[in-house]
N, C-alpha and C. Protein backbone atom coordinates (compact mmCIF):
# COMPACT_ATOMS: atom_id res chain seq x y z
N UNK A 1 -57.54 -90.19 -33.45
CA UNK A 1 -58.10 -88.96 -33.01
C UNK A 1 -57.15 -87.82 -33.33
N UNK A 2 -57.70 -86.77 -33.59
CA UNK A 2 -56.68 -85.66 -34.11
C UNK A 2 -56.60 -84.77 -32.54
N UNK A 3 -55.62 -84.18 -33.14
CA UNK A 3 -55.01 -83.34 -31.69
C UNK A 3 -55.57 -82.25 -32.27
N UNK A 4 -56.22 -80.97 -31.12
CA UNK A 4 -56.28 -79.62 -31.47
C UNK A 4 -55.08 -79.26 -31.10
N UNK A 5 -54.55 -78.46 -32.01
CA UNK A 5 -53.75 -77.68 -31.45
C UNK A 5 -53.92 -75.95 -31.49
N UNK A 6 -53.71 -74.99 -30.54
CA UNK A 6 -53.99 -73.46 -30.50
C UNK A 6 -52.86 -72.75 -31.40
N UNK A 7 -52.80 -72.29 -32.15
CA UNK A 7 -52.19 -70.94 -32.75
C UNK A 7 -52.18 -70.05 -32.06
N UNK A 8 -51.33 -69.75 -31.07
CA UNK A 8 -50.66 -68.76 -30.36
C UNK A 8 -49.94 -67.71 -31.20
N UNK A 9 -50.86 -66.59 -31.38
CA UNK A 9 -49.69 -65.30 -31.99
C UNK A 9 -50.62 -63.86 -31.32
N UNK A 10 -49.79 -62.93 -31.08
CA UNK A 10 -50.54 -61.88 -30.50
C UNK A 10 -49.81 -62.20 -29.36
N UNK A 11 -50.39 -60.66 -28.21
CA UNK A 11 -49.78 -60.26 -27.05
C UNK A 11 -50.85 -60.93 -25.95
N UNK A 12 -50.71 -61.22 -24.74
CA UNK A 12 -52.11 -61.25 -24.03
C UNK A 12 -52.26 -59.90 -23.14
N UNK A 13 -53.22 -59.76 -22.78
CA UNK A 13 -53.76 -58.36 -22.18
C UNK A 13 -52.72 -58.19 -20.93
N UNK A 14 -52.41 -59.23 -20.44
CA UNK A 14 -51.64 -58.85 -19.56
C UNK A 14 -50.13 -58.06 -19.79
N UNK A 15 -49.76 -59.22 -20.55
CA UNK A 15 -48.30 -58.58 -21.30
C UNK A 15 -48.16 -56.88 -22.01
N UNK A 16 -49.46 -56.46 -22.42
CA UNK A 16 -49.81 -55.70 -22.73
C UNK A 16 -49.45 -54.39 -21.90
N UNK A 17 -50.71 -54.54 -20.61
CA UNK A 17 -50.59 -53.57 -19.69
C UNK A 17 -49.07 -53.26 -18.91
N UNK A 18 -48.10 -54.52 -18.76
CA UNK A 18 -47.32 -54.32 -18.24
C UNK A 18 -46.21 -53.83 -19.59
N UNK A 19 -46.04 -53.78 -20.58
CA UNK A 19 -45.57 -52.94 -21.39
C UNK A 19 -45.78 -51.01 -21.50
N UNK A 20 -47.15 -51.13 -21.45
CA UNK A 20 -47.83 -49.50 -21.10
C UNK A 20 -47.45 -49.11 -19.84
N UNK A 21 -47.20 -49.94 -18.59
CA UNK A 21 -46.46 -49.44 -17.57
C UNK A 21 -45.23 -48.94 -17.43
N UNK A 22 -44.77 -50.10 -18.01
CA UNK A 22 -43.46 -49.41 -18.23
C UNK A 22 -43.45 -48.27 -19.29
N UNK A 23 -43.84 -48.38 -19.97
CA UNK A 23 -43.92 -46.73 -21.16
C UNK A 23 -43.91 -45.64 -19.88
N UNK A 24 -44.78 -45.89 -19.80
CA UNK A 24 -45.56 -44.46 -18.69
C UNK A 24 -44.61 -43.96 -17.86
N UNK A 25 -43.87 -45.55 -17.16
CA UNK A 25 -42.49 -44.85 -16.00
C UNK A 25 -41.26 -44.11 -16.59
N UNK A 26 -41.37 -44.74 -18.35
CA UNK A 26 -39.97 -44.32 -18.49
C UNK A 26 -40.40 -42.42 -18.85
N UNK A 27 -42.00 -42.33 -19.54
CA UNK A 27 -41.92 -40.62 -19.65
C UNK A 27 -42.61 -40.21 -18.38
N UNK A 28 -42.76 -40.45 -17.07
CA UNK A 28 -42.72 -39.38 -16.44
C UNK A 28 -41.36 -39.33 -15.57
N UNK A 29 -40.59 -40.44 -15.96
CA UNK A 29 -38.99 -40.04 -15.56
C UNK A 29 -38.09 -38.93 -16.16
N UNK A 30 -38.39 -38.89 -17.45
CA UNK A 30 -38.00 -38.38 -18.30
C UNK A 30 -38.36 -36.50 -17.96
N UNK A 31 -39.87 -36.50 -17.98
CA UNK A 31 -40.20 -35.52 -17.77
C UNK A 31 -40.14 -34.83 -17.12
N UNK A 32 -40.03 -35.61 -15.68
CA UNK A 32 -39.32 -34.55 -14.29
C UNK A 32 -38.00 -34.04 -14.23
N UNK A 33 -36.69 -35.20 -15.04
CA UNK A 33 -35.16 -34.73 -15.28
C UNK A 33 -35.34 -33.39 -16.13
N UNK A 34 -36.32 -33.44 -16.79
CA UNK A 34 -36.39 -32.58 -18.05
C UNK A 34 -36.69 -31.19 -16.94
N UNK A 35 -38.05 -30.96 -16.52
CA UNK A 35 -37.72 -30.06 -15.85
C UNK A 35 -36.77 -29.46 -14.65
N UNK A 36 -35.97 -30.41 -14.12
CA UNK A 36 -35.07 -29.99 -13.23
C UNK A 36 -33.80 -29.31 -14.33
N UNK A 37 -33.80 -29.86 -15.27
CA UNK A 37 -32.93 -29.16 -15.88
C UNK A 37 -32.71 -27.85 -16.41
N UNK A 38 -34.01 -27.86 -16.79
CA UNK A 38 -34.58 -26.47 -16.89
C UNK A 38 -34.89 -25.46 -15.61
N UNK A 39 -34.52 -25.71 -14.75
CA UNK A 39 -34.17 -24.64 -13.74
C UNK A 39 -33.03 -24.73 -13.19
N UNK A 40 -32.11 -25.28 -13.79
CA UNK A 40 -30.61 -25.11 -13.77
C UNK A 40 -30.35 -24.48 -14.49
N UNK A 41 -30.96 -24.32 -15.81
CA UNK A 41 -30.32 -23.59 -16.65
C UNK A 41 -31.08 -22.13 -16.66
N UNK A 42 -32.15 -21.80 -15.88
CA UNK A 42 -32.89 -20.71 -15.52
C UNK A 42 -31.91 -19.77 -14.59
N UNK A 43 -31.60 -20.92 -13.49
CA UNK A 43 -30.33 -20.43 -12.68
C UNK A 43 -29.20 -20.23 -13.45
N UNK A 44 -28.66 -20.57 -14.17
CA UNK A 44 -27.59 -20.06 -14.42
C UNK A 44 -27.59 -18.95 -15.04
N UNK A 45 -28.43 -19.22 -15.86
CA UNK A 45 -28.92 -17.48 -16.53
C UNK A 45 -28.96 -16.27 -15.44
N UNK A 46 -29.80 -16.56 -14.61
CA UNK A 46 -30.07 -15.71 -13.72
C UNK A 46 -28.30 -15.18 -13.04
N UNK A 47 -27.72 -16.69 -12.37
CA UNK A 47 -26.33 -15.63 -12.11
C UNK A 47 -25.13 -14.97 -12.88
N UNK A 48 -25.48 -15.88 -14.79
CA UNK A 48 -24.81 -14.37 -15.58
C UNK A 48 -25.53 -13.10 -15.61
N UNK A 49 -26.95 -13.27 -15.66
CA UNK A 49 -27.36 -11.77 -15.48
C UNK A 49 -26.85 -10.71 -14.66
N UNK A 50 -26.77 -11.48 -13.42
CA UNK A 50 -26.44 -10.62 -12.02
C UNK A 50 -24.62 -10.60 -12.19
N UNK A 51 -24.09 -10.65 -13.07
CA UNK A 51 -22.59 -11.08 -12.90
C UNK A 51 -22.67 -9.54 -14.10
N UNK A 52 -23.42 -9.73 -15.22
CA UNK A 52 -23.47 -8.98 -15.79
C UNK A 52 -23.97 -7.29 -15.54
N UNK A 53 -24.98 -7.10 -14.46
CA UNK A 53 -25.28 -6.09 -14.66
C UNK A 53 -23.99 -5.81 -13.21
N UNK A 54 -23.44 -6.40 -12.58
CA UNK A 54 -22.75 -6.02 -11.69
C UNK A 54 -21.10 -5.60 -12.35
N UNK A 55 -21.34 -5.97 -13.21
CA UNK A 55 -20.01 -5.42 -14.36
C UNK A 55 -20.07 -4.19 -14.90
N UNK A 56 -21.25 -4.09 -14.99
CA UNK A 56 -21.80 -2.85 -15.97
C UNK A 56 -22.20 -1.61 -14.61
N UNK A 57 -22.16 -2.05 -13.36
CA UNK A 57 -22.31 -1.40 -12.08
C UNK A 57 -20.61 -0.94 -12.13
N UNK A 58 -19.76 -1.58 -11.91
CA UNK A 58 -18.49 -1.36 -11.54
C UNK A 58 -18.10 -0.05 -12.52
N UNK A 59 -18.51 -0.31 -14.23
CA UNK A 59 -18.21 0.82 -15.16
C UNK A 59 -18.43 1.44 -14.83
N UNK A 60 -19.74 1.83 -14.36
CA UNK A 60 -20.74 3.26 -14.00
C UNK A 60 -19.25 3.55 -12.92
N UNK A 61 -19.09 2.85 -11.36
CA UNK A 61 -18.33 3.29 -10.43
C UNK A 61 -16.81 4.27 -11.39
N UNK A 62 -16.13 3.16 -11.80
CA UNK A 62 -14.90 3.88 -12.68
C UNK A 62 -15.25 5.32 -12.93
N UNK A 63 -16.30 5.89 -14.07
CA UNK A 63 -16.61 6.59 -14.25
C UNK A 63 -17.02 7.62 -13.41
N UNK A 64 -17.90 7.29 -12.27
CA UNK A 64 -18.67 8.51 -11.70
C UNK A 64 -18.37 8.42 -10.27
N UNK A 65 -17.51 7.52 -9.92
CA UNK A 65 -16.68 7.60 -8.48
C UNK A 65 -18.17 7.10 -7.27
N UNK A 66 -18.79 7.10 -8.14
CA UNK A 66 -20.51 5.83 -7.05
C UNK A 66 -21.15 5.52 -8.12
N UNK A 67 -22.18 4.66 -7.28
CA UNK A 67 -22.90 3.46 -7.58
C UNK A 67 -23.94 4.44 -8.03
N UNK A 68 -24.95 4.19 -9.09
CA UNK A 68 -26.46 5.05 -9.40
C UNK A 68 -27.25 4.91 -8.07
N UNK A 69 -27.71 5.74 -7.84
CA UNK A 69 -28.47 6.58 -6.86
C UNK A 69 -30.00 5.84 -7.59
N UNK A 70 -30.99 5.43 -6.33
CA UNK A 70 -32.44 5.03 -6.59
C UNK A 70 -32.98 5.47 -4.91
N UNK A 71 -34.09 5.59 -4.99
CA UNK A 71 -34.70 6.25 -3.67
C UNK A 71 -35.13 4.93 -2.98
N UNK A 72 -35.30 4.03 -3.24
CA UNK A 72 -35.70 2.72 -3.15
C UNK A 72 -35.46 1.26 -3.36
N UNK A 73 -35.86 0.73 -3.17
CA UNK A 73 -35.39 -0.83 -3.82
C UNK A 73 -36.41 -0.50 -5.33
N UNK A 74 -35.24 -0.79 -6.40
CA UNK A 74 -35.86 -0.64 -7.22
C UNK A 74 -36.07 -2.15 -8.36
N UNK A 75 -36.90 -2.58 -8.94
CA UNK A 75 -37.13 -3.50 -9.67
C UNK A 75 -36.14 -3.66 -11.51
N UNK A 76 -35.46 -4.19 -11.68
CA UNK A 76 -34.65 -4.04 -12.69
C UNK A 76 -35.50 -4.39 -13.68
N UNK A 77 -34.82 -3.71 -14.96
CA UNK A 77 -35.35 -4.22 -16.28
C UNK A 77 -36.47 -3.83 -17.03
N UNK A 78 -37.17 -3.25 -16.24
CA UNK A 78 -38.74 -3.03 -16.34
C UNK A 78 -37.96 -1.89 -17.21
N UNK A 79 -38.92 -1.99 -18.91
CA UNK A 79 -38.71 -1.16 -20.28
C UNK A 79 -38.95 0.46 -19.45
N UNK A 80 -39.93 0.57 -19.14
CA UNK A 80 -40.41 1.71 -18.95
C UNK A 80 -39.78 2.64 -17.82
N UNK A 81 -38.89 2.00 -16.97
CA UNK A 81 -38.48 2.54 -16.06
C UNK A 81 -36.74 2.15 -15.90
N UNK A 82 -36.32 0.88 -15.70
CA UNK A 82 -34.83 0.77 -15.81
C UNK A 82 -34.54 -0.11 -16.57
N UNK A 83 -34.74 0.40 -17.76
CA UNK A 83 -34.77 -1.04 -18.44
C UNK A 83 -32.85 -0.65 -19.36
N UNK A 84 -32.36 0.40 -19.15
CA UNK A 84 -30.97 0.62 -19.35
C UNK A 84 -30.16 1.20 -18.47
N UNK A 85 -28.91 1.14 -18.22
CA UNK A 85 -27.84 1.33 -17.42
C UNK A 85 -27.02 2.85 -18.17
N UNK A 86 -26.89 4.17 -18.10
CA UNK A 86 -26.08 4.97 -18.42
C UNK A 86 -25.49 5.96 -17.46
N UNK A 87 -24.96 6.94 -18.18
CA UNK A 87 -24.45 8.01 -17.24
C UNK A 87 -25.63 8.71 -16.27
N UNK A 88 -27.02 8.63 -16.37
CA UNK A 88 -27.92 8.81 -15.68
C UNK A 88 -28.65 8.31 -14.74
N UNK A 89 -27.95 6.61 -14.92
CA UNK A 89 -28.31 5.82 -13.80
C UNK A 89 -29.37 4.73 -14.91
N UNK A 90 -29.72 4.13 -13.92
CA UNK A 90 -31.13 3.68 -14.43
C UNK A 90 -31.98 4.39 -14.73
N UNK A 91 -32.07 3.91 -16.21
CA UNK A 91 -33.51 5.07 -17.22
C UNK A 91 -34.30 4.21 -18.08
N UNK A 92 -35.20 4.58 -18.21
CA UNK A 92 -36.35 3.91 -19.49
C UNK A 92 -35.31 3.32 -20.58
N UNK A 93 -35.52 2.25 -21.28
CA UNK A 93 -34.84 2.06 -22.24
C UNK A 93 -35.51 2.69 -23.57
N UNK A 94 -36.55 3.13 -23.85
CA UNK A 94 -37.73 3.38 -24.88
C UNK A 94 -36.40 5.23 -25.15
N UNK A 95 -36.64 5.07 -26.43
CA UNK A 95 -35.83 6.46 -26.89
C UNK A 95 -34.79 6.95 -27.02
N UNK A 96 -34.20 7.87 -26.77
CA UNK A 96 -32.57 8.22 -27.25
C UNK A 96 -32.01 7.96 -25.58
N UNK A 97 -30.75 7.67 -25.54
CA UNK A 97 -30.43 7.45 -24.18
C UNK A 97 -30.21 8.75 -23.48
N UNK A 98 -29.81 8.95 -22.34
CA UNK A 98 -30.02 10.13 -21.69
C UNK A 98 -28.75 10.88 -21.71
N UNK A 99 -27.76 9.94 -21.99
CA UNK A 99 -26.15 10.17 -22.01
C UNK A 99 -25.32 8.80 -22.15
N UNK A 100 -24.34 9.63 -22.24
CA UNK A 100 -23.32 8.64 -22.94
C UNK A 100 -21.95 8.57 -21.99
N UNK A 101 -20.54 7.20 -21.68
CA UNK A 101 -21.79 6.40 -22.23
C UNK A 101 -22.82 5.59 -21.52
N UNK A 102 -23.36 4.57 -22.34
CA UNK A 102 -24.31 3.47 -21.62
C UNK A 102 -23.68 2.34 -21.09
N UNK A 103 -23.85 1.61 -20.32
CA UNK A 103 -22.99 0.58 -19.80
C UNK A 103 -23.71 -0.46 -19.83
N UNK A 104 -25.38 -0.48 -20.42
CA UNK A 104 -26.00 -1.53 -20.53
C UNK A 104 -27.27 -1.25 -20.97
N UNK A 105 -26.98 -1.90 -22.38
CA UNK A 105 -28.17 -1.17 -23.30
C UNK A 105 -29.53 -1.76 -22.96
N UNK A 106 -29.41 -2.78 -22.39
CA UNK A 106 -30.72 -4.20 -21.97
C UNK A 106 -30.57 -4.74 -20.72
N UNK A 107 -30.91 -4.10 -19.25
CA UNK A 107 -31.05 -4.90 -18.19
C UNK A 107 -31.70 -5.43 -18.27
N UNK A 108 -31.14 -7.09 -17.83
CA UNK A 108 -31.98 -8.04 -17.91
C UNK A 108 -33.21 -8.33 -17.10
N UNK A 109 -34.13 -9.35 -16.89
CA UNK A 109 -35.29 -9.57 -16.55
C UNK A 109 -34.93 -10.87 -16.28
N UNK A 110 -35.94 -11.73 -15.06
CA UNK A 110 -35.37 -12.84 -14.52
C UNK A 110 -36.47 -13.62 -15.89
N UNK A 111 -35.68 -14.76 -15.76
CA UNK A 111 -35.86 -15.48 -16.92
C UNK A 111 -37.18 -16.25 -16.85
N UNK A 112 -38.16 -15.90 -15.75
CA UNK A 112 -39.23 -17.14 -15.77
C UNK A 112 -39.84 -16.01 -15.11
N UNK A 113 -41.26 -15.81 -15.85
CA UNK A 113 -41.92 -14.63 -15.99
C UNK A 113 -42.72 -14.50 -14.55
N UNK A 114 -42.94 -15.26 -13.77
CA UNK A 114 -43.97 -15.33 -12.13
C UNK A 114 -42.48 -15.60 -11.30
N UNK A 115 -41.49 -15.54 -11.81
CA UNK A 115 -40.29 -15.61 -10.96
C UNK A 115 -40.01 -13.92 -10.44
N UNK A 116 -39.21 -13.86 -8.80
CA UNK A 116 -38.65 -12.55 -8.07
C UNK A 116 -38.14 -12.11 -9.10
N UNK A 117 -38.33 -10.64 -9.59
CA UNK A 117 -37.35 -9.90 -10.05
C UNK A 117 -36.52 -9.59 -9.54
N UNK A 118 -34.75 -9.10 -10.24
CA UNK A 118 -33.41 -8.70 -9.24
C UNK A 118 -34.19 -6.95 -9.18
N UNK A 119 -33.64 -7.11 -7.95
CA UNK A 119 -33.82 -5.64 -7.28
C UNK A 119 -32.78 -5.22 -6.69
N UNK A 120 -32.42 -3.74 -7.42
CA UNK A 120 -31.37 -3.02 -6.75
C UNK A 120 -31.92 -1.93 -5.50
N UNK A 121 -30.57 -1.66 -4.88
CA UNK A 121 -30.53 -0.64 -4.24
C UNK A 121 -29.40 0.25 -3.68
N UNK A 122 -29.19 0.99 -3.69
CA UNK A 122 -28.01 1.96 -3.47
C UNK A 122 -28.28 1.94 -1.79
N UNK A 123 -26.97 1.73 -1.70
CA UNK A 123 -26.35 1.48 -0.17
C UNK A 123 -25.03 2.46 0.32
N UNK A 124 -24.83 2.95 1.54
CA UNK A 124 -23.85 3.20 2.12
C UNK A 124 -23.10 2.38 2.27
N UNK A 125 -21.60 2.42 2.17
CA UNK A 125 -20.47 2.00 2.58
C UNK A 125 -20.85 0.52 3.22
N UNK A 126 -21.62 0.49 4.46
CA UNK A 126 -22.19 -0.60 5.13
C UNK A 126 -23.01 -1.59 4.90
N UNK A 127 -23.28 -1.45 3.17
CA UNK A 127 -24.24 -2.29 2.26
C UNK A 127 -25.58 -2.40 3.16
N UNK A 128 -25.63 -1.41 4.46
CA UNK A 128 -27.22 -1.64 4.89
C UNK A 128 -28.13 -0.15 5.02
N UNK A 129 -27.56 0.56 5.15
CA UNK A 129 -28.33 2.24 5.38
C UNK A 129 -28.24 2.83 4.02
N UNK A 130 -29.74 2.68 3.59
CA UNK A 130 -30.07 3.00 2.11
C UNK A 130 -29.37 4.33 1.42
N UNK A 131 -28.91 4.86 0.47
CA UNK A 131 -28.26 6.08 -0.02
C UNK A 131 -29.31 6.39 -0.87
N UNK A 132 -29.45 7.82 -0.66
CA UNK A 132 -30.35 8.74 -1.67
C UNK A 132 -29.96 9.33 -2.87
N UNK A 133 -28.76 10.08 -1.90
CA UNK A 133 -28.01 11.29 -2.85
C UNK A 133 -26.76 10.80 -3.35
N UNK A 134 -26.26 11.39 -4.04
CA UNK A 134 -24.97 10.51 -4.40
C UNK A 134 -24.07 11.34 -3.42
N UNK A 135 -23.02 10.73 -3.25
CA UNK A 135 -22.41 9.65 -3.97
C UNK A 135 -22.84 8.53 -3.33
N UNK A 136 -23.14 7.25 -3.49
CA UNK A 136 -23.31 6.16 -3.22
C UNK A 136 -22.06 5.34 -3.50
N UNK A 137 -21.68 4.75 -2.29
CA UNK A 137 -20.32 3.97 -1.77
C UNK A 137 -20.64 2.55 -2.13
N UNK A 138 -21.94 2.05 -2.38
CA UNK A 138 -22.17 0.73 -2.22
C UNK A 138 -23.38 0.51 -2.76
N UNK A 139 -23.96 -1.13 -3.24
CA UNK A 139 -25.46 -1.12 -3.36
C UNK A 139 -25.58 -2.90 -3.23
N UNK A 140 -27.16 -3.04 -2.84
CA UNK A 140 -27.19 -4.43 -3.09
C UNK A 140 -28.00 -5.05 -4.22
N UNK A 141 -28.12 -6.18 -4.56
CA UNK A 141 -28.48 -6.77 -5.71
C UNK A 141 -28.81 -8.06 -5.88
N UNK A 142 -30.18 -8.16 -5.23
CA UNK A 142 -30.92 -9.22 -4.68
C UNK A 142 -31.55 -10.05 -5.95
N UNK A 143 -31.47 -11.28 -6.01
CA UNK A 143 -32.01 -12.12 -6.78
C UNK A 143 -32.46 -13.79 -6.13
N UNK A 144 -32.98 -14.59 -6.73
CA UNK A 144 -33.38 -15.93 -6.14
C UNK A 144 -33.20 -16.70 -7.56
N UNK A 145 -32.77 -17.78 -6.37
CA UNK A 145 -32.28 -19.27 -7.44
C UNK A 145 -33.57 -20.37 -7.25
N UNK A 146 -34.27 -20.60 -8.11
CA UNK A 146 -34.96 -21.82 -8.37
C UNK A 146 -33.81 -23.10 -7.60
N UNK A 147 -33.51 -23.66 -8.58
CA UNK A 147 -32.93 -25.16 -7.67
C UNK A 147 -31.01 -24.93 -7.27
N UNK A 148 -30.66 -23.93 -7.43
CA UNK A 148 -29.67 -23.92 -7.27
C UNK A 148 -28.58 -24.30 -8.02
N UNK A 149 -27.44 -23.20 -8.69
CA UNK A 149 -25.93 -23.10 -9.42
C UNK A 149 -25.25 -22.58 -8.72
N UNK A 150 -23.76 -22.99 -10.00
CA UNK A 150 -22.48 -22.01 -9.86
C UNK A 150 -22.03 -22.37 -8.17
N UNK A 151 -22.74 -23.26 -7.34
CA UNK A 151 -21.95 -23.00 -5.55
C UNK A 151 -23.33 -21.94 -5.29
N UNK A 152 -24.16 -22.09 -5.28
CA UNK A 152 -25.08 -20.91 -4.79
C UNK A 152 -26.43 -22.16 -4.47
N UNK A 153 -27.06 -22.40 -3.45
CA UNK A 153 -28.14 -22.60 -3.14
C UNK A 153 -29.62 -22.21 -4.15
N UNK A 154 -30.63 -23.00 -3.32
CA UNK A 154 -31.70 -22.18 -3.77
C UNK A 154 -32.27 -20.91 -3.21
N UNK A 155 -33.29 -20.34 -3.31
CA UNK A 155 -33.56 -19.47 -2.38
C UNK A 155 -32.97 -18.13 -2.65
N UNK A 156 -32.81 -16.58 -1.88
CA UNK A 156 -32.72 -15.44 -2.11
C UNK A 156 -31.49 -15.16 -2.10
N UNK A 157 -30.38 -14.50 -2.59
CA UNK A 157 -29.16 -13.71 -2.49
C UNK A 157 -28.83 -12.62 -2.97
N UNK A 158 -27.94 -12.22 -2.08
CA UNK A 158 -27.53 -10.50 -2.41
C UNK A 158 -26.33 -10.45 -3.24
N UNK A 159 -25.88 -9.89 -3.85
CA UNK A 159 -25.03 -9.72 -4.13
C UNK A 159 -24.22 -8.09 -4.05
N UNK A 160 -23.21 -7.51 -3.82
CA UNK A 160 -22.86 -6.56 -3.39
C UNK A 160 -21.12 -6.86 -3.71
N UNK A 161 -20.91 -5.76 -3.91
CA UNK A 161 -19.45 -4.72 -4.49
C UNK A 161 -18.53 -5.40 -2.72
N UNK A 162 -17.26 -6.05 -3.26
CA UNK A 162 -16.48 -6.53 -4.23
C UNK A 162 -16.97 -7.88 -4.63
N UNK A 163 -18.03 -8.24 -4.20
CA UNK A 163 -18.46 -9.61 -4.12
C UNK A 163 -19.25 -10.01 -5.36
N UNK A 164 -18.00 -10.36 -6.97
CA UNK A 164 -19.00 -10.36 -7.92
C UNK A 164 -19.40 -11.82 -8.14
N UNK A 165 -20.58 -11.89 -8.64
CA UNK A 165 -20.60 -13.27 -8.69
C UNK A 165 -19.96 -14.25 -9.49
N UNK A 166 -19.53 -15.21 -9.45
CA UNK A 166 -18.61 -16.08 -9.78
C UNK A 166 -19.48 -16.81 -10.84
């Protein structure tokens, strides 16, 4: 009598699915590190920005013995309105500058477009009783961290004169 014997080659369905499982775990592992990373590096951007325009704050001080004068909390960056740093304060960036010199040809914009914009404001001495007129002694310079850098949490922070950010 002859023996059957089976030719075994190929995967079975089972072996199969548990291969595609594992696929699947290793990219949505992948994909979530991926975005956490990317708001580390959103954050960090965000606190050279604020390191930066607070540098370009201190010049203005050297120069004009206060901080630029705004009637309000004002929204940074925005082209049309402060989108540069000069001897005039915050001005439109669109056109010839207003004076010289400039201390920041491009205030920045927070890096993730439905993200808080940094918002300034000119402060008294006490970084809390808003300043109109100049001279302005002080100002604050509010921004928010997605997942948190640099020693800084997530969530909202001020930043304020001598306190530059690190």
């Amino acid at each position: 009598m002859k023996s059957l014997t089976l030719n075994k080659k190929g995967f079975t369905l089972i072996e199969l699915l548990v291969v595609l499982l594992i696929i699947g775990l290793l990219a949505t592992i992948s994909v979530v590190a991926l975005g956490t990373a990317r708001a580390k590096g959103r954050d960090t951007r965000r606190l050279t920005d604020v390191k930066g325009i607070q540098n370009a704050l201190e010049l203005y001080f050297l120069d004009s013995n206060a901080y630029p004068v705004v009637a309000s909390a004002t929204v940074l960056g925005v082209p049309a309105s402060t989108g540069r740093l000069d001897n005039g304060g915050f001005v439109a960036s669109t056109g010839n500058p207003t004076g010289s010199p400039v201390y920041m040809v491009k205030v920045p914009t927070n890096p993730t477009p439905n993200g808080a914009s940094y918002t300034y404001t000119s402060t008294a001495a006490d970084n809390v009783t808003a300043c109109t007129s100049s001279p302005c002694a002080s100002y604050t310079l509010t921004f928010n961290l997605e997942s948190g850098a640099g020693g800084y949490t997530s969530g909202a922070h001020t930043a304020t004169p001598p306190d530059v950010v690190q």
